[in-house]
N, C-alpha and C. Protein backbone atom coordinates (compact mmCIF):
# COMPACT_ATOMS: atom_id res chain seq x y z
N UNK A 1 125.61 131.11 89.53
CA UNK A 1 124.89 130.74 90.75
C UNK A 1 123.40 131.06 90.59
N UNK A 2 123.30 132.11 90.32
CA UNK A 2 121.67 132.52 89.63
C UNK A 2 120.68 131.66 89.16
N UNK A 3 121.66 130.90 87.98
CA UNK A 3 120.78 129.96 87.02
C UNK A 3 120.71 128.72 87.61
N UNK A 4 121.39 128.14 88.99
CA UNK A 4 121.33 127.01 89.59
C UNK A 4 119.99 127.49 90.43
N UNK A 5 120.11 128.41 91.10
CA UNK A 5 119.11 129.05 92.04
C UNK A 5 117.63 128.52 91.40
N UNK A 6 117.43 129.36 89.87
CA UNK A 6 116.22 129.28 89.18
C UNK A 6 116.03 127.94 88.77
N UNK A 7 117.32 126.96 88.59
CA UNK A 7 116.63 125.64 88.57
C UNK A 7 116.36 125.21 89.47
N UNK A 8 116.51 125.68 90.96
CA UNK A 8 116.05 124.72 92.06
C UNK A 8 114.60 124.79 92.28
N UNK A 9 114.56 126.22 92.54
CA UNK A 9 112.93 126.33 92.40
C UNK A 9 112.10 126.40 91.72
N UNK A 10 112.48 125.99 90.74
CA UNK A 10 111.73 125.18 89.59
C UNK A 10 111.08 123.89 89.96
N UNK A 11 112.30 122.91 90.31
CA UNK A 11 111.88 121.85 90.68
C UNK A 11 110.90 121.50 92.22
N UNK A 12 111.27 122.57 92.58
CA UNK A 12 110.84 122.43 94.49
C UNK A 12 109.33 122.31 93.78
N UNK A 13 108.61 122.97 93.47
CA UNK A 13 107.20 122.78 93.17
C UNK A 13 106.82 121.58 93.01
N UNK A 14 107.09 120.84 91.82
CA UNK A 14 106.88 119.81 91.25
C UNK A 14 107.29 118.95 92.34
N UNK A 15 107.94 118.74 93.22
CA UNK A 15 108.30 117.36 93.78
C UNK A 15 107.06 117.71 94.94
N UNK A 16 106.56 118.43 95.49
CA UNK A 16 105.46 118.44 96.49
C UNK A 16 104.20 118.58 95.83
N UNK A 17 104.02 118.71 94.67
CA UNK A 17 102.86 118.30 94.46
C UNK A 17 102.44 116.70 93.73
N UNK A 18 103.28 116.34 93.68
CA UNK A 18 103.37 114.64 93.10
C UNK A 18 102.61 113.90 94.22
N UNK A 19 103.30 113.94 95.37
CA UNK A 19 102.58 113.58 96.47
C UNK A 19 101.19 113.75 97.26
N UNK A 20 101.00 115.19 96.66
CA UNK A 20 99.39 115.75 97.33
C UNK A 20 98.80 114.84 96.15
N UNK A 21 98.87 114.63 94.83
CA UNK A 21 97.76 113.99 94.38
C UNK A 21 97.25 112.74 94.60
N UNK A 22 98.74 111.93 95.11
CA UNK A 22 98.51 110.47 95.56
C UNK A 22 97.54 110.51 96.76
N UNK A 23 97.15 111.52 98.00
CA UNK A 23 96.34 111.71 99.10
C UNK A 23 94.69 111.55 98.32
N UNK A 24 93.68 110.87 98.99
CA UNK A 24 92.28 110.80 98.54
C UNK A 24 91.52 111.45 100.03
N UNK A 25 90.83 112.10 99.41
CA UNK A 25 89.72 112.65 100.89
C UNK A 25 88.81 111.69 101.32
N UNK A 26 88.10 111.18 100.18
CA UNK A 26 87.18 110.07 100.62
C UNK A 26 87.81 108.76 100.56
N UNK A 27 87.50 107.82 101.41
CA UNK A 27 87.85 106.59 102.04
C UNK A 27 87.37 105.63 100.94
N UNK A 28 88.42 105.74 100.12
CA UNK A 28 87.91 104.48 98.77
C UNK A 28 89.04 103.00 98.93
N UNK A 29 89.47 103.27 99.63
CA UNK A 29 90.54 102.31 99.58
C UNK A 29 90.12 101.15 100.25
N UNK A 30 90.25 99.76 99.94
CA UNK A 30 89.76 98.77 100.09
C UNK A 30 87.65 98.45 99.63
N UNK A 31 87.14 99.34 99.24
CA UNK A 31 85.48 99.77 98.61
C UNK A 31 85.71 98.06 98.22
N UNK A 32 86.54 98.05 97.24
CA UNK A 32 85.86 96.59 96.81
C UNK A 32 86.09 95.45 97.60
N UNK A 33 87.12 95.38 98.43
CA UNK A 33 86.91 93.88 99.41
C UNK A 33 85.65 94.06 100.13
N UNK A 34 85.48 95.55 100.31
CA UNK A 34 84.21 95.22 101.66
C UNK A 34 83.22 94.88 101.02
N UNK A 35 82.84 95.51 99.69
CA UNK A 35 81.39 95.14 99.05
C UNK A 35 80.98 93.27 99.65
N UNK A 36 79.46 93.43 99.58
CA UNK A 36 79.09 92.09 99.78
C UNK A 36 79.12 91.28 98.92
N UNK A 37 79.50 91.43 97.62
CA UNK A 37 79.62 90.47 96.59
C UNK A 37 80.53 89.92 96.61
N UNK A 38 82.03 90.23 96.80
CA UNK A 38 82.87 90.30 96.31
C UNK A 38 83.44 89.37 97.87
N UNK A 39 82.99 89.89 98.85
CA UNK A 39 82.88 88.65 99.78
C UNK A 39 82.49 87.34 99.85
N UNK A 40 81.11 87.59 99.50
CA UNK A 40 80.49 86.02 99.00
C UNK A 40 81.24 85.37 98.16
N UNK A 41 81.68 85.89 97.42
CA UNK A 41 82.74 84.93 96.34
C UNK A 41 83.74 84.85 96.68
N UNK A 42 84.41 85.33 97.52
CA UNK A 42 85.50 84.86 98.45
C UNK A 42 85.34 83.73 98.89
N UNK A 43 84.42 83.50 99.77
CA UNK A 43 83.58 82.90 100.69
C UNK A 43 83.19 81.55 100.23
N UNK A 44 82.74 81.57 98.83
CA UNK A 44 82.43 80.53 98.01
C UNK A 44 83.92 79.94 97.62
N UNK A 45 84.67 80.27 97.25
CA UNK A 45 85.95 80.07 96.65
C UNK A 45 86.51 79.26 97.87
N UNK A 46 86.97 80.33 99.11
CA UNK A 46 87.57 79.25 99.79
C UNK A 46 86.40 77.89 100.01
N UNK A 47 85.45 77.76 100.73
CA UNK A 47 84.75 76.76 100.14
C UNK A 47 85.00 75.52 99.35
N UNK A 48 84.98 76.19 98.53
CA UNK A 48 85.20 75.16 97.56
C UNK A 48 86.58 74.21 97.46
N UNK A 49 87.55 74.98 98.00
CA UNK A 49 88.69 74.47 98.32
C UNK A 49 88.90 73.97 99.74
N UNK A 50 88.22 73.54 100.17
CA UNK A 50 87.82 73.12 101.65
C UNK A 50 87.32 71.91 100.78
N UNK A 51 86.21 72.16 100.54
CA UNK A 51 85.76 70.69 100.03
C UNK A 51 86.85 69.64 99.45
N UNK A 52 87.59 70.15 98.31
CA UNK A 52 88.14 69.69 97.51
C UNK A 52 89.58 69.06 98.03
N UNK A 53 90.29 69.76 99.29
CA UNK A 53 91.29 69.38 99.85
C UNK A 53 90.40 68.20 101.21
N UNK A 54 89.58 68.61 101.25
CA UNK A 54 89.00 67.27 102.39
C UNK A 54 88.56 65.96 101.13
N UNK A 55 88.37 65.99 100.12
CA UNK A 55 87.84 64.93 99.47
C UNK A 55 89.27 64.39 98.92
N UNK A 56 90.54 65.29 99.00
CA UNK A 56 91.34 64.78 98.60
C UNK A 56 92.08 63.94 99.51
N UNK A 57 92.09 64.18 100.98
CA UNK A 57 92.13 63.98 101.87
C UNK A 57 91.57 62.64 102.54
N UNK A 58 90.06 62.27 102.20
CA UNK A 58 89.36 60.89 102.09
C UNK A 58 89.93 60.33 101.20
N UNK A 59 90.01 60.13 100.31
CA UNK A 59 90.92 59.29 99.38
C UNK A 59 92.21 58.70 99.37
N UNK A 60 93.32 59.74 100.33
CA UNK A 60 94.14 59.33 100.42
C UNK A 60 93.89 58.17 102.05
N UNK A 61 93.18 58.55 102.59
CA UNK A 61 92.95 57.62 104.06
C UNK A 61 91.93 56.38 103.26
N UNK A 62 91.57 56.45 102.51
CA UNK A 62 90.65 55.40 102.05
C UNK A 62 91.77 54.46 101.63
N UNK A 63 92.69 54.85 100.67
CA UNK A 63 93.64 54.28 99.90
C UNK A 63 94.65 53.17 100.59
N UNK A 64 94.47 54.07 102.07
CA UNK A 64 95.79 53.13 102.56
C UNK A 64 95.13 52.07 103.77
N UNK A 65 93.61 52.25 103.53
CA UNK A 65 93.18 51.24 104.22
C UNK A 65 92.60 50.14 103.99
């Protein structure tokens, strides 16, 4: 019973600190969607697929008229 004992609390440590390291103090999470670059090129992208589904879009109404 002893040597079950000393393996438990062995392990008890290790499983609560796995978790504290995944925690961050400073607020980094999402840093890069907000940047302004990384927006604009969002921004541009959909764009561009706006265009490209409306021109695909004229073509097909052109086609059948």
């Amino acid at each position: 019973i002893m040597i079950s004992r000393v393996a438990a609390v062995r392990r008890l440590p290790r499983a609560f600190a796995v978790p504290a390291r995944l925690y961050t103090i400073g607020r980094t999470e999402g840093s890069v969607a907000e940047s302004k670059s990384f927006g604009k090129k969002e921004k541009a992208h959909e764009d561009q697929f706006i265009r490209k589904h409306e021109a695909e879009q004229l073509a097909k109404l052109k086609a059948e008229v």
